[in-house]
C-alpha atoms as a PDB file:
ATOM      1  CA  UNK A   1       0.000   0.000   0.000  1.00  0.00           C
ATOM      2  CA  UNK A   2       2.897   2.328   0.693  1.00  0.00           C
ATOM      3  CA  UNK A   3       4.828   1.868  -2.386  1.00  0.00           C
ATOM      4  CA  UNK A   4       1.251   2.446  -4.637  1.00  0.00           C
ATOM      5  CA  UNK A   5       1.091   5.494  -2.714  1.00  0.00           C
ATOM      6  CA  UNK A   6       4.392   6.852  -3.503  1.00  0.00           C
ATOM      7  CA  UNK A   7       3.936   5.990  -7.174  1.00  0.00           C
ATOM      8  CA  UNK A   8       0.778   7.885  -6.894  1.00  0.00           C
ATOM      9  CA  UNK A   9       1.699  10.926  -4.814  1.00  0.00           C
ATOM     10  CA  UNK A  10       5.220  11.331  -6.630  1.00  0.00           C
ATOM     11  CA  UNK A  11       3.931  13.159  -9.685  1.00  0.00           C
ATOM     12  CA  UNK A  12       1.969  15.725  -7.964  1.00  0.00           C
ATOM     13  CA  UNK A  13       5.335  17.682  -6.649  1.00  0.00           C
ATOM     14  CA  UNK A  14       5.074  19.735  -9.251  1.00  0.00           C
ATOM     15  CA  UNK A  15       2.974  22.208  -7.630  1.00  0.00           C
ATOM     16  CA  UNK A  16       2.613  23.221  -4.048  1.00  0.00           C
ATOM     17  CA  UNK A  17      -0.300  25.046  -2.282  1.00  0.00           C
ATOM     18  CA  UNK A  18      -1.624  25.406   1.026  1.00  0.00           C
ATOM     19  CA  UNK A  19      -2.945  21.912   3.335  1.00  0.00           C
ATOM     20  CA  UNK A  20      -6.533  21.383   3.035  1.00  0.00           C
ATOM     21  CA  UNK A  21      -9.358  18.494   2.032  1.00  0.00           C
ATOM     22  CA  UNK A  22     -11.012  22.131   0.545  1.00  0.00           C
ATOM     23  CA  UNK A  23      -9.444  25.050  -0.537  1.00  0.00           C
ATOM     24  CA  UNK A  24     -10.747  28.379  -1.655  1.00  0.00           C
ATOM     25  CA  UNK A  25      -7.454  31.116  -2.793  1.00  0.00           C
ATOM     26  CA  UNK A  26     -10.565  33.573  -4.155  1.00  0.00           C
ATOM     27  CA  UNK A  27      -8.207  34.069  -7.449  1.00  0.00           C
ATOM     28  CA  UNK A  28     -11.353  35.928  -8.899  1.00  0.00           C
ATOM     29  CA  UNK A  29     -11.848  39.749  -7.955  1.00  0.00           C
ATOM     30  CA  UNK A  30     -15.705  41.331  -8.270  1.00  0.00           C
ATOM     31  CA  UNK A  31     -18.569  42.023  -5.967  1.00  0.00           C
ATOM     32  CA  UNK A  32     -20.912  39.956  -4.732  1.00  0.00           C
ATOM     33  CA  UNK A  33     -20.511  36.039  -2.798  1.00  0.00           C
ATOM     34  CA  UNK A  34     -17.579  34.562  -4.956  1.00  0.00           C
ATOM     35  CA  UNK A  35     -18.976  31.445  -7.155  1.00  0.00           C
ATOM     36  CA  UNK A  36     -19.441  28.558  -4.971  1.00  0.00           C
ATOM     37  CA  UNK A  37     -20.210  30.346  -2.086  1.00  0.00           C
ATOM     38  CA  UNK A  38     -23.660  31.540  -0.343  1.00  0.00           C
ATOM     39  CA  UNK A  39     -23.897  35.198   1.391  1.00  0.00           C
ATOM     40  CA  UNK A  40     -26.028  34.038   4.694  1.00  0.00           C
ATOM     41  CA  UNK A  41     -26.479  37.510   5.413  1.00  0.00           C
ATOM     42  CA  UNK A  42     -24.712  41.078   4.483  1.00  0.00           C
ATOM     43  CA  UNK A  43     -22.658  41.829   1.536  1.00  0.00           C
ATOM     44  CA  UNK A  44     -19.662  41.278  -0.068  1.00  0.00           C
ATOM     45  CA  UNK A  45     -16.740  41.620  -2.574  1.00  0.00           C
ATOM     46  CA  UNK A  46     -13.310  39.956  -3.962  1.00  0.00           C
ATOM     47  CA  UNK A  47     -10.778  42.333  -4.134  1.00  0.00           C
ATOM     48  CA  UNK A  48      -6.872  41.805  -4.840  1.00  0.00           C
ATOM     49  CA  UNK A  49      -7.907  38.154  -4.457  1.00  0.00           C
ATOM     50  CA  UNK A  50      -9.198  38.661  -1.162  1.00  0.00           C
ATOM     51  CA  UNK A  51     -12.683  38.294   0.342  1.00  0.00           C
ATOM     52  CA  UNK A  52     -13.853  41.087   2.308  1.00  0.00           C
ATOM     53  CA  UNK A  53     -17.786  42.193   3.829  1.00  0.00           C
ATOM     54  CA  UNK A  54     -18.981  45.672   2.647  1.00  0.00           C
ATOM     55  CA  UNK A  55     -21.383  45.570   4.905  1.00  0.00           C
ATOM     56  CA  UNK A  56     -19.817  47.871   7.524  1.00  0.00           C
ATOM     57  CA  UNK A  57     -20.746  47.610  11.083  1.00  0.00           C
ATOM     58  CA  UNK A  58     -22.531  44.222  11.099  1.00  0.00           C
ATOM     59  CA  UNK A  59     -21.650  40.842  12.030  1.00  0.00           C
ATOM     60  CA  UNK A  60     -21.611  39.007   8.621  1.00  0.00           C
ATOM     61  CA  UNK A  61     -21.548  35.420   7.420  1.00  0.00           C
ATOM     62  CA  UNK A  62     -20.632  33.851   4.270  1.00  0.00           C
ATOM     63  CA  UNK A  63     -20.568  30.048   3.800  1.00  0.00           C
ATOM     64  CA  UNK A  64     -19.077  27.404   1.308  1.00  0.00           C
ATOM     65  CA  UNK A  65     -21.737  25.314  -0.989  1.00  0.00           C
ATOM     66  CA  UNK A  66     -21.764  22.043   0.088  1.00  0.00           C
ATOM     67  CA  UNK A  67     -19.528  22.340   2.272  1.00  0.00           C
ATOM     68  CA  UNK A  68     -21.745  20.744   6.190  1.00  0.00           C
ATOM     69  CA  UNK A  69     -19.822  18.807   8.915  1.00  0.00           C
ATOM     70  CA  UNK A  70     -20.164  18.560  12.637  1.00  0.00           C
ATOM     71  CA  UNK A  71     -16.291  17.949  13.575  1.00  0.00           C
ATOM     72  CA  UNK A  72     -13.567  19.775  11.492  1.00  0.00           C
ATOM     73  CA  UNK A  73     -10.546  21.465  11.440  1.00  0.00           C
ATOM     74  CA  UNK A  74     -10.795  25.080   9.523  1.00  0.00           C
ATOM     75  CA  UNK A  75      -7.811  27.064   8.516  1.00  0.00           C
ATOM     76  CA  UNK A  76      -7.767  30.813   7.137  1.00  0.00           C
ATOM     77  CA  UNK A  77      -5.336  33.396   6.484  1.00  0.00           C
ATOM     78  CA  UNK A  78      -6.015  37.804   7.987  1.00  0.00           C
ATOM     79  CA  UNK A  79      -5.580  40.911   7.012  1.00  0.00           C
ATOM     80  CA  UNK A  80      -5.808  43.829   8.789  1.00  0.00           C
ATOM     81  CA  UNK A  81      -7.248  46.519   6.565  1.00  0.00           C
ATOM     82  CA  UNK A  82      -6.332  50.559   7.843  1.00  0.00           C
ATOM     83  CA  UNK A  83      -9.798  51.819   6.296  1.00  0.00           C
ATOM     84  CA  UNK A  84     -11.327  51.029   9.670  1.00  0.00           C
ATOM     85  CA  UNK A  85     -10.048  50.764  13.355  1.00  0.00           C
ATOM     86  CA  UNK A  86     -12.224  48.452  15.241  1.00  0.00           C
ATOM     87  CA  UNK A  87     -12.593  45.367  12.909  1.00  0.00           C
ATOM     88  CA  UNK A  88     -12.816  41.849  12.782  1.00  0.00           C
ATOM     89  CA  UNK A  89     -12.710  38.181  10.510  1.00  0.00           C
ATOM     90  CA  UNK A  90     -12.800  34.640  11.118  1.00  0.00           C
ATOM     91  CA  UNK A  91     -13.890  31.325  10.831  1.00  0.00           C
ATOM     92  CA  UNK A  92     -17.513  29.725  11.447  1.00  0.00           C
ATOM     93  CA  UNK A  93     -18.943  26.900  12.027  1.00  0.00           C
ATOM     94  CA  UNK A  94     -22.031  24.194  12.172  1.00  0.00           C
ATOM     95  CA  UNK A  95     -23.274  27.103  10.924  1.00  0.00           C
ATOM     96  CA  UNK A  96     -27.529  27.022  10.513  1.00  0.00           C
ATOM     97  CA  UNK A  97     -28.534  30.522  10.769  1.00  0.00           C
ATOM     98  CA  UNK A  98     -30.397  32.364   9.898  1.00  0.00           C
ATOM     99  CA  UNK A  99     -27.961  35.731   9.838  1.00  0.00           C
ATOM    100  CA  UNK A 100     -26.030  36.406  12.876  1.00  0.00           C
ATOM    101  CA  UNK A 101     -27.330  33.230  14.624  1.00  0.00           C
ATOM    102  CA  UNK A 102     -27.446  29.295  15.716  1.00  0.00           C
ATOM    103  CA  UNK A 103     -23.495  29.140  15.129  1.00  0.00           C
ATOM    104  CA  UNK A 104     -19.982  28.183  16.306  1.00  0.00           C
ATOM    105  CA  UNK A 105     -17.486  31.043  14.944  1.00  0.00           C
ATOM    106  CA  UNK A 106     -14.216  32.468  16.020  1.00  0.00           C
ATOM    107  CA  UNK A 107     -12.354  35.715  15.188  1.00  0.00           C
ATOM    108  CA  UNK A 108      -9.537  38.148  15.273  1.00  0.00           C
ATOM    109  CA  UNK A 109     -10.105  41.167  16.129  1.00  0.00           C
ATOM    110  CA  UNK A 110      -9.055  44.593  16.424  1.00  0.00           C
ATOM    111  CA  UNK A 111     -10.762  46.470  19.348  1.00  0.00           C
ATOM    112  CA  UNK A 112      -9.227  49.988  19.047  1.00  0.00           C
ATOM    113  CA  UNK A 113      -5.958  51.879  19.526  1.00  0.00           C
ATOM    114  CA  UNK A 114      -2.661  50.152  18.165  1.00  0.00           C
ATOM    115  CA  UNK A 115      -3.878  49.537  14.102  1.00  0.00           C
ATOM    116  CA  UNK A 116      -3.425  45.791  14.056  1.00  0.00           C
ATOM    117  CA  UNK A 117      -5.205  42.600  15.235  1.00  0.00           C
ATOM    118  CA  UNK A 118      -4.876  42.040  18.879  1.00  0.00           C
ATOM    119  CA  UNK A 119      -7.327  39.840  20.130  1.00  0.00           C
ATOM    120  CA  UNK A 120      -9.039  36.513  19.444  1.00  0.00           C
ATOM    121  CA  UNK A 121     -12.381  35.382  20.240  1.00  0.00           C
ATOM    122  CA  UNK A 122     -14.933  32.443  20.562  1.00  0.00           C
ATOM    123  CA  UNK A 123     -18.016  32.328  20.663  1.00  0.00           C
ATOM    124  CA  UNK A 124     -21.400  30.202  20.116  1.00  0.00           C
ATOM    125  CA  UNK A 125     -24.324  32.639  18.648  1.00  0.00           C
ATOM    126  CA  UNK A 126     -27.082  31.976  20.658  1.00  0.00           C
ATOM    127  CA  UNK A 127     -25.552  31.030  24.049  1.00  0.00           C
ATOM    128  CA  UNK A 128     -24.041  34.109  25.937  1.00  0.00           C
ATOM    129  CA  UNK A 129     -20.570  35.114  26.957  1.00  0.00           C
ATOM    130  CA  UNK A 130     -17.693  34.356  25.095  1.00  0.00           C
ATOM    131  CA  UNK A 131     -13.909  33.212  25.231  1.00  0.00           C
ATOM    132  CA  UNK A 132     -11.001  35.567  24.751  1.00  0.00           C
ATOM    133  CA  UNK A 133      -7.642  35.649  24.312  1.00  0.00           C
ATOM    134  CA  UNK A 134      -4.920  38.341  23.702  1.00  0.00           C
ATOM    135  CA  UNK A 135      -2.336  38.497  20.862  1.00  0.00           C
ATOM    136  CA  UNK A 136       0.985  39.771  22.182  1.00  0.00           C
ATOM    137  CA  UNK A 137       2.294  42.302  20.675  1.00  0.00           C
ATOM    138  CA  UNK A 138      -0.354  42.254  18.109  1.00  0.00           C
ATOM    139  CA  UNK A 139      -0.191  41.137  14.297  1.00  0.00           C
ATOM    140  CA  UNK A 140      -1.196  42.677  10.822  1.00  0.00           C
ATOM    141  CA  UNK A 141      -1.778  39.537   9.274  1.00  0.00           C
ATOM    142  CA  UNK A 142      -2.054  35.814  11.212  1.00  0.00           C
ATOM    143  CA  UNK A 143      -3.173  32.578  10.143  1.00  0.00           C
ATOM    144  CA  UNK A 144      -6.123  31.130  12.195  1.00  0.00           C
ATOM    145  CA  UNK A 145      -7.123  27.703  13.135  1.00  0.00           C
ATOM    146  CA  UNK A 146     -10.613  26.946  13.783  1.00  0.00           C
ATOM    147  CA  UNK A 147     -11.140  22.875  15.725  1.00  0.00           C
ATOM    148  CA  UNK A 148     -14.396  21.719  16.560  1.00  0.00           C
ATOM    149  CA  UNK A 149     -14.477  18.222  17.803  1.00  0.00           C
ATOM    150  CA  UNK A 150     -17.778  16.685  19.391  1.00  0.00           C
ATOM    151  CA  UNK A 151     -18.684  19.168  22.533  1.00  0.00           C
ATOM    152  CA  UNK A 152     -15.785  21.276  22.766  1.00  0.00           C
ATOM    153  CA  UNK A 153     -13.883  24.060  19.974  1.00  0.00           C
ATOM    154  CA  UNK A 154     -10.935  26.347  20.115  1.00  0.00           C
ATOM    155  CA  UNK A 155      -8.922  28.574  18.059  1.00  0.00           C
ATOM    156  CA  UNK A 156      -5.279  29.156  17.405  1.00  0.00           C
ATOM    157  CA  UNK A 157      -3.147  31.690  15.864  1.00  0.00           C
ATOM    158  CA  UNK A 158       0.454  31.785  14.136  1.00  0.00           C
ATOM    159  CA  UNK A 159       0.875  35.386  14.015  1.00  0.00           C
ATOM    160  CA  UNK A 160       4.064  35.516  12.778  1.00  0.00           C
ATOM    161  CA  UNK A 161       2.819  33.055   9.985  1.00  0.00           C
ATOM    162  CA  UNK A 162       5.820  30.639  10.313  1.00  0.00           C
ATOM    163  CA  UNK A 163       3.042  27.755  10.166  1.00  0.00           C
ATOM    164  CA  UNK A 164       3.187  27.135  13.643  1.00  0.00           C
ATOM    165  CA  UNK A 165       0.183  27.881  15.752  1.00  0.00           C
ATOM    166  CA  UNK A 166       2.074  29.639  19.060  1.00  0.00           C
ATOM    167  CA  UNK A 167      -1.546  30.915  20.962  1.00  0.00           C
ATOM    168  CA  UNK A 168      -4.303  28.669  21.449  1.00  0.00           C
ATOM    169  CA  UNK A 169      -8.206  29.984  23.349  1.00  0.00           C
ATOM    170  CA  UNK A 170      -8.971  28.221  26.138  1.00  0.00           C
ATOM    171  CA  UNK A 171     -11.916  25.149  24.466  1.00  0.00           C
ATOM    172  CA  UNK A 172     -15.088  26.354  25.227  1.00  0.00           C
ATOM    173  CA  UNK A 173     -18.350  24.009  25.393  1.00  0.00           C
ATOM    174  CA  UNK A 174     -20.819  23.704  23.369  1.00  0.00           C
ATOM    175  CA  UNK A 175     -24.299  23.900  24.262  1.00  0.00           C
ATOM    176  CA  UNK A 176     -27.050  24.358  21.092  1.00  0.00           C
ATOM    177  CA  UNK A 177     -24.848  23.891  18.403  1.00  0.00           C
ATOM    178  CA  UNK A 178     -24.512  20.179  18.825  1.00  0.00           C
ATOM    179  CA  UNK A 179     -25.187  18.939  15.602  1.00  0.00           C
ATOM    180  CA  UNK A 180     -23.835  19.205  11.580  1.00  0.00           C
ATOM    181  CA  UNK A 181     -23.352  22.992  10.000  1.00  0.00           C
ATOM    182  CA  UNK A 182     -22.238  24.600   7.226  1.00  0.00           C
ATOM    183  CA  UNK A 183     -18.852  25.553   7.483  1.00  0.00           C
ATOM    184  CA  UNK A 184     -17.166  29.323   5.841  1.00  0.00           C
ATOM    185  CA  UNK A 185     -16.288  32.869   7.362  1.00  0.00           C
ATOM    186  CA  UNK A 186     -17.372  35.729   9.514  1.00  0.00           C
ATOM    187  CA  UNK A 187     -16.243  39.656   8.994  1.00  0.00           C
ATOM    188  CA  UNK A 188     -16.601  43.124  10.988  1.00  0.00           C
ATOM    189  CA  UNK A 189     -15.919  46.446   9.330  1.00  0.00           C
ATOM    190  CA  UNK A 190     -12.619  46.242   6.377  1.00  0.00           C
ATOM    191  CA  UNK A 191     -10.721  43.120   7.468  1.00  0.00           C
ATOM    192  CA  UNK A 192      -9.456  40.821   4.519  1.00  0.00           C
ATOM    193  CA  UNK A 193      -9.281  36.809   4.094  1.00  0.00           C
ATOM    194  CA  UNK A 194      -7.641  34.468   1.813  1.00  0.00           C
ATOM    195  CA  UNK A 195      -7.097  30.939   2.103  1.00  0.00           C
ATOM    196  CA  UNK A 196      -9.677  28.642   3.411  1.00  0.00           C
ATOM    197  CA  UNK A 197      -9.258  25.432   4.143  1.00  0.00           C
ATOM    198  CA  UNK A 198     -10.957  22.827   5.531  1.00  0.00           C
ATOM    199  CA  UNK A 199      -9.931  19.482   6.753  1.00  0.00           C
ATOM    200  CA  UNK A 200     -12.588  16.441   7.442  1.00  0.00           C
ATOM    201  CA  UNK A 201     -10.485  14.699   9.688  1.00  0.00           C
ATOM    202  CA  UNK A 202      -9.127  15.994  12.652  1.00  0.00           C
ATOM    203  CA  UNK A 203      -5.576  15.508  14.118  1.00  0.00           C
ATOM    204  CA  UNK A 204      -4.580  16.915  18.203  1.00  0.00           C
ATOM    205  CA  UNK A 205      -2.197  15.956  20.928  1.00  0.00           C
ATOM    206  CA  UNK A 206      -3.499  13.423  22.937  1.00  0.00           C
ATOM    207  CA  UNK A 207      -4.424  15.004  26.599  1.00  0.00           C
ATOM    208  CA  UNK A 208      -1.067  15.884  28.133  1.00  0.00           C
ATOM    209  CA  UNK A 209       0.989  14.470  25.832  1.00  0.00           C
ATOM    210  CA  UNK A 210       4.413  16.259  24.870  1.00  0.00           C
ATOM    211  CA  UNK A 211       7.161  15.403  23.011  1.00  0.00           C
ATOM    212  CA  UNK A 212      10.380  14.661  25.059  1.00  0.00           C
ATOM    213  CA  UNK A 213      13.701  13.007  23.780  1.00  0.00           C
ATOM    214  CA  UNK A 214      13.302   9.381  25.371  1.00  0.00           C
ATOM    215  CA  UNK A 215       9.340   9.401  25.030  1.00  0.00           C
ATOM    216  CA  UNK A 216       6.662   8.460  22.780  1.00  0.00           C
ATOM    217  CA  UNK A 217       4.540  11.874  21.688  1.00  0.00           C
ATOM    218  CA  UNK A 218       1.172  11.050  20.778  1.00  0.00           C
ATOM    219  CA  UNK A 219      -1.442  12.074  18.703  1.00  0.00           C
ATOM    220  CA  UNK A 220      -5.406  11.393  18.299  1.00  0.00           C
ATOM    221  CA  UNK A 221      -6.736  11.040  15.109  1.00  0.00           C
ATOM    222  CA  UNK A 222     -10.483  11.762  14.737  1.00  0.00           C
ATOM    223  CA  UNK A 223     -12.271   9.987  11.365  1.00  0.00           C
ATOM    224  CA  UNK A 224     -14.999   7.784  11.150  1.00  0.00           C
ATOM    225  CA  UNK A 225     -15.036   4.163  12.630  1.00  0.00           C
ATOM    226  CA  UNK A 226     -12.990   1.316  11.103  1.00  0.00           C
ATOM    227  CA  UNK A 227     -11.547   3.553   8.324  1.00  0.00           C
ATOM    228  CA  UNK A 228      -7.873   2.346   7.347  1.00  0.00           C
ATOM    229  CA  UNK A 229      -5.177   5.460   8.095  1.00  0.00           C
ATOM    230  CA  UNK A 230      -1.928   6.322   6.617  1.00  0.00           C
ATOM    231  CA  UNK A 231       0.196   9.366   8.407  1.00  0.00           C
ATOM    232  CA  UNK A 232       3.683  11.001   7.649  1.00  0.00           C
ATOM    233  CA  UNK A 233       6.068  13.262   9.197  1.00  0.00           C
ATOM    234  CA  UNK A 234       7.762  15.997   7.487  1.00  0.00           C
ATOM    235  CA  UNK A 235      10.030  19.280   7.972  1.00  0.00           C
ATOM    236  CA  UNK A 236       7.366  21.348   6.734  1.00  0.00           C
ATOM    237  CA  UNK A 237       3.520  21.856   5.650  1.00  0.00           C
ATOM    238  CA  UNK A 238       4.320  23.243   2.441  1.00  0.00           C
ATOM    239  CA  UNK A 239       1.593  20.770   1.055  1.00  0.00           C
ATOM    240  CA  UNK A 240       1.172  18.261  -1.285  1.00  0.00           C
ATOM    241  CA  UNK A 241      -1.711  18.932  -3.987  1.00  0.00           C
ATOM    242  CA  UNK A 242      -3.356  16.408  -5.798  1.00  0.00           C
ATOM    243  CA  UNK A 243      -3.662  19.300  -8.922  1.00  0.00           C
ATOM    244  CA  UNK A 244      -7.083  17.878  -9.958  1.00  0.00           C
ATOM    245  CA  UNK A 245      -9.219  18.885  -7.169  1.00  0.00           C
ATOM    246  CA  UNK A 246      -9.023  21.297  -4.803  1.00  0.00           C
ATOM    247  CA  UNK A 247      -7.516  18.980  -1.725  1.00  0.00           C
ATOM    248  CA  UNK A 248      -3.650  18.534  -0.830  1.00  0.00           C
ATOM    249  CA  UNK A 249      -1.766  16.553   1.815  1.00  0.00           C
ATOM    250  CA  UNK A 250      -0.306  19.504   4.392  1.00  0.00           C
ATOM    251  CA  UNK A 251       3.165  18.160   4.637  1.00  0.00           C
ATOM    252  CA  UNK A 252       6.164  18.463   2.291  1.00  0.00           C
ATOM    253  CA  UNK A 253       7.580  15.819   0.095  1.00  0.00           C
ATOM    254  CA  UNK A 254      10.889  15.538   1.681  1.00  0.00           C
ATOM    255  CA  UNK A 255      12.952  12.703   2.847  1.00  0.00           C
ATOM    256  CA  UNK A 256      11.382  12.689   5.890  1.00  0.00           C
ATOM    257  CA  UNK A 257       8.313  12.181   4.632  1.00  0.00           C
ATOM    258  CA  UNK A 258       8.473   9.138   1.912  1.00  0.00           C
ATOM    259  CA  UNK A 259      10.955   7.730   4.945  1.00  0.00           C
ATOM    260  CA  UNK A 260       7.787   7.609   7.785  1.00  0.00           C
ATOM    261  CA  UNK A 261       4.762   7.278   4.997  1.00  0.00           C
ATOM    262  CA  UNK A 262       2.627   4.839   7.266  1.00  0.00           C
ATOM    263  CA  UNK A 263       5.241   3.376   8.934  1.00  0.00           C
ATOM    264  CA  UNK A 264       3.663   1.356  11.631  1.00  0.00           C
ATOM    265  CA  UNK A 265       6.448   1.122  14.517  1.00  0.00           C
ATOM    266  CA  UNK A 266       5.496   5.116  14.318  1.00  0.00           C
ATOM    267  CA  UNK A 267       1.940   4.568  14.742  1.00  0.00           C
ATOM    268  CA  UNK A 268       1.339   5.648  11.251  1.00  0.00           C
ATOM    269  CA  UNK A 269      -1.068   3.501   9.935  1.00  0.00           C
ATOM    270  CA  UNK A 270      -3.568   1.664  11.798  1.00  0.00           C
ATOM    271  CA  UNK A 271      -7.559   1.119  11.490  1.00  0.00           C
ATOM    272  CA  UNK A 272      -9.585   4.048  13.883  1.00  0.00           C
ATOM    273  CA  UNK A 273     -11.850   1.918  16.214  1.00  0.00           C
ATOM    274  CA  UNK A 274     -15.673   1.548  16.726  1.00  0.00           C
ATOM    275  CA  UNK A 275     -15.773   5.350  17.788  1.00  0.00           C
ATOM    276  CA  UNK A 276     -13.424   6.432  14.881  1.00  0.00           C
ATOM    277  CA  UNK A 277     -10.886   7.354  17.306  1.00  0.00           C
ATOM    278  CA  UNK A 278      -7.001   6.702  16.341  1.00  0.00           C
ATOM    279  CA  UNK A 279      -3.813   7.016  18.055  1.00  0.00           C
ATOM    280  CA  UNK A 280      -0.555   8.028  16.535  1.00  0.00           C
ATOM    281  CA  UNK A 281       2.202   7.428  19.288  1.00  0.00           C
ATOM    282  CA  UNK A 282       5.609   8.592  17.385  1.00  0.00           C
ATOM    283  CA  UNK A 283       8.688   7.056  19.551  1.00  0.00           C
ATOM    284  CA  UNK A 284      11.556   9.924  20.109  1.00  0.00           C
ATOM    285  CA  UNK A 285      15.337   8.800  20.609  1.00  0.00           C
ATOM    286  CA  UNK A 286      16.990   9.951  23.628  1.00  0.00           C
ATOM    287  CA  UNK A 287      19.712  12.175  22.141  1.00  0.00           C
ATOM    288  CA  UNK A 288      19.905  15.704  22.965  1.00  0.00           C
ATOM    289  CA  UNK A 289      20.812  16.584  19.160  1.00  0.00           C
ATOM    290  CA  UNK A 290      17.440  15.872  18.379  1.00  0.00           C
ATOM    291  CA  UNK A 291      16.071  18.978  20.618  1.00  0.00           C
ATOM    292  CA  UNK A 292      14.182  21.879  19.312  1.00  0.00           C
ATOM    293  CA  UNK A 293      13.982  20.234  16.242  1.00  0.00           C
ATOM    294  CA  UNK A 294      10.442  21.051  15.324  1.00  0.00           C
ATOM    295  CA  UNK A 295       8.506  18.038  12.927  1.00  0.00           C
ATOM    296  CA  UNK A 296       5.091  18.426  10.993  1.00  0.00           C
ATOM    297  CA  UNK A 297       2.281  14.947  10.814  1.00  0.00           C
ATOM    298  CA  UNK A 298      -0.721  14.389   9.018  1.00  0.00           C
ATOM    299  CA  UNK A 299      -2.433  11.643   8.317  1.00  0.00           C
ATOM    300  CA  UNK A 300      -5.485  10.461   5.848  1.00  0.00           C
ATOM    301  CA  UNK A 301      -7.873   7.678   5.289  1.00  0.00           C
ATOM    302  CA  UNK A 302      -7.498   4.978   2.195  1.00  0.00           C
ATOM    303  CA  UNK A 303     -10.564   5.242   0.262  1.00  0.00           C
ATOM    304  CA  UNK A 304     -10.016   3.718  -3.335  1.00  0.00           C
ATOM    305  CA  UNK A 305     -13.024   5.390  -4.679  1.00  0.00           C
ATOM    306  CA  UNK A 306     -11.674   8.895  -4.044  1.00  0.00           C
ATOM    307  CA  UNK A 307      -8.500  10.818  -5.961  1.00  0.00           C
ATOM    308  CA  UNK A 308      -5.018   8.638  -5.540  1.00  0.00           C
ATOM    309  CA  UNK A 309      -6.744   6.138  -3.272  1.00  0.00           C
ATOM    310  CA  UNK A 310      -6.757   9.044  -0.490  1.00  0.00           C
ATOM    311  CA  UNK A 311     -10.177   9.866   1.541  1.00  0.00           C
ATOM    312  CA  UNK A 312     -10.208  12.373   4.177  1.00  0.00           C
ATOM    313  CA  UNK A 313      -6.798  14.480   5.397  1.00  0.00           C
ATOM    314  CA  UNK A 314      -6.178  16.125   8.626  1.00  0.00           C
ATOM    315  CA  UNK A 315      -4.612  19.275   9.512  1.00  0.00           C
ATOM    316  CA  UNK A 316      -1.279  19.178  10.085  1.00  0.00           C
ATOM    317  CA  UNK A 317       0.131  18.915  13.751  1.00  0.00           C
ATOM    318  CA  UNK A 318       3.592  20.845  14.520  1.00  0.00           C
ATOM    319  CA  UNK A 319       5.693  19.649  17.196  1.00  0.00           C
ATOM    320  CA  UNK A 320       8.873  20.978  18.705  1.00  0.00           C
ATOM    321  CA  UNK A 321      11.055  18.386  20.456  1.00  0.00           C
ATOM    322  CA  UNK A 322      12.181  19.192  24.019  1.00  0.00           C
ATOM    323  CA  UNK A 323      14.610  17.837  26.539  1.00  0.00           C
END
């Protein structure tokens, strides 16, 4: 199965984009929902291949056609745009409206003062409060991770866009929004977006987990039950596309990765169990050389019915080694 899968992934090198099982780059500028996507409520525009609400001072949703799940992982790149101070985008979802309503969405946010982003939020639209967290030091531009898995979701943020998510929210529970959504973005005001992803299987450090030279780090993989897994490790996410469709494997095709491609001593292949639940445990030598050394996994299902044999893909899952 391995070796099929190299001859198969081999010849899509060629070109690299971003991870994802769906990506949207918005490569087409003009008003109006970009094609393929629904306006839930307010309006909006592609410009300089970036999304953006006109709609001012609202809370505004936009969502990808045929696009629903109830656990994912969603990814999204942010600009902050100088035509406004207070201002916000993100990433929504389980998303069943109508407007500003019955919804799981995060953001970034810019609540006054300093002109970048410098906050993040959660919250679920129709149950009160909400989670926050501060960015230090603030960003222009961040990439933001959106995971919802069963009753709990969270947000992180690489703000200095090195494809390493540094700041994590606290998870917050969810109450109403319990079931399957749609899944796209949220805007405030001028800010900018670019590169959504979404990823149908979801991949997180196991509960206290951490990777320590002389340990095992592990990993739980989230699919459905008894699907068949292959994972990887790599240097980087630069991502591997399968140039057909609009879906990539977020690792790079290095050494590193044709070496570990679902090798099993490194828990990276495997069948998820009854509740679709997987573990990855990756063994780490004991030498000190190996510290700060940071690694990138992923992992998919086999599904010979879909592109190159490959069904769903996680995110990607950066680790830094430590002593």
């Amino acid at each position: 199965m391995v070796r099929i899968l190299h001859l198969a992934i081999a010849p899509l090198f060629a070109a690299v984009l971003g991870a994802q099982q769906f990506i949207e780059t918005f490569p087409v500028d003009g008003a109006g929902a970009p094609a393929g996507w629904t306006a839930q409520n307010g309006t909006w525009q592609v410009i300089g291949g970036r999304l953006q609400s006109t709609s001012g001072g609202s809370w505004v949703y936009i969502t990808r056609n045929g696009l629903i799940a109830q656990d994912c992982v969603l990814d999204g790149e942010f600009f902050y745009n100088t035509a406004t101070a207070v201002q916000f985008a993100g990433l929504t979802a389980r998303y069943q409206g109508p407007g500003d309503s019955n919804t799981l969405m995060c953001k970034i946010q810019n609540n006054g003062g300093v002109a970048d982003f410098d906050r993040v939020f959660l919250y679920e639209r129709g149950a009160s409060g909400n989670t926050f967290v501060d960015i230090p030091g603030g960003t222009v531009d961040a990439y933001c991770r959106m995971i919802v898995l069963g009753g709990e979701f969270w947000m992180e943020v690489d703000a200095n866009r090195d494809g390493i998510y540094e700041l994590a929210t606290p998870r917050r529970v969810i109450t109403l929004m319990t079931g399957a959504g749609l899944l796209g973005m949220n805007a405030y005001q001028t800010s900018e977006m670019d590169n959504f992803e979404y990823h149908d299987a979801v991949l997180v450090p196991s509960t206290g987990s951490v990777p320590h030279i002389g340990t095992s780090f592990s990993l739980d993989l989230n699919v459905d039950p008894n699907e068949v897994f292959l994972g990887a490790l790599s240097t980087g996410n630069a991502g591997i596309p399968f140039i057909v469709e609009p879906r990539a494997i977020p690792l790079t095709p290095d050494g590193v990765f044709f070496a570990t491609l679902g090798v099993g001593a490194l828990g990276l292949s495997g069948i998820s169990d009854a509740a679709g639940l997987a573990t990855i445990s990756i063994p780490i030598p004991a030498n000190p050389v190996l510290i700060g050394l940071t690694l990138f996994t992923s992992a998919f299902t086999v599904d010979g019915s879909r592109t190159f044999g490959v069904g769903k893909i996680s995110n990607e899952q950066a680790f830094t080694i430590v002593q």
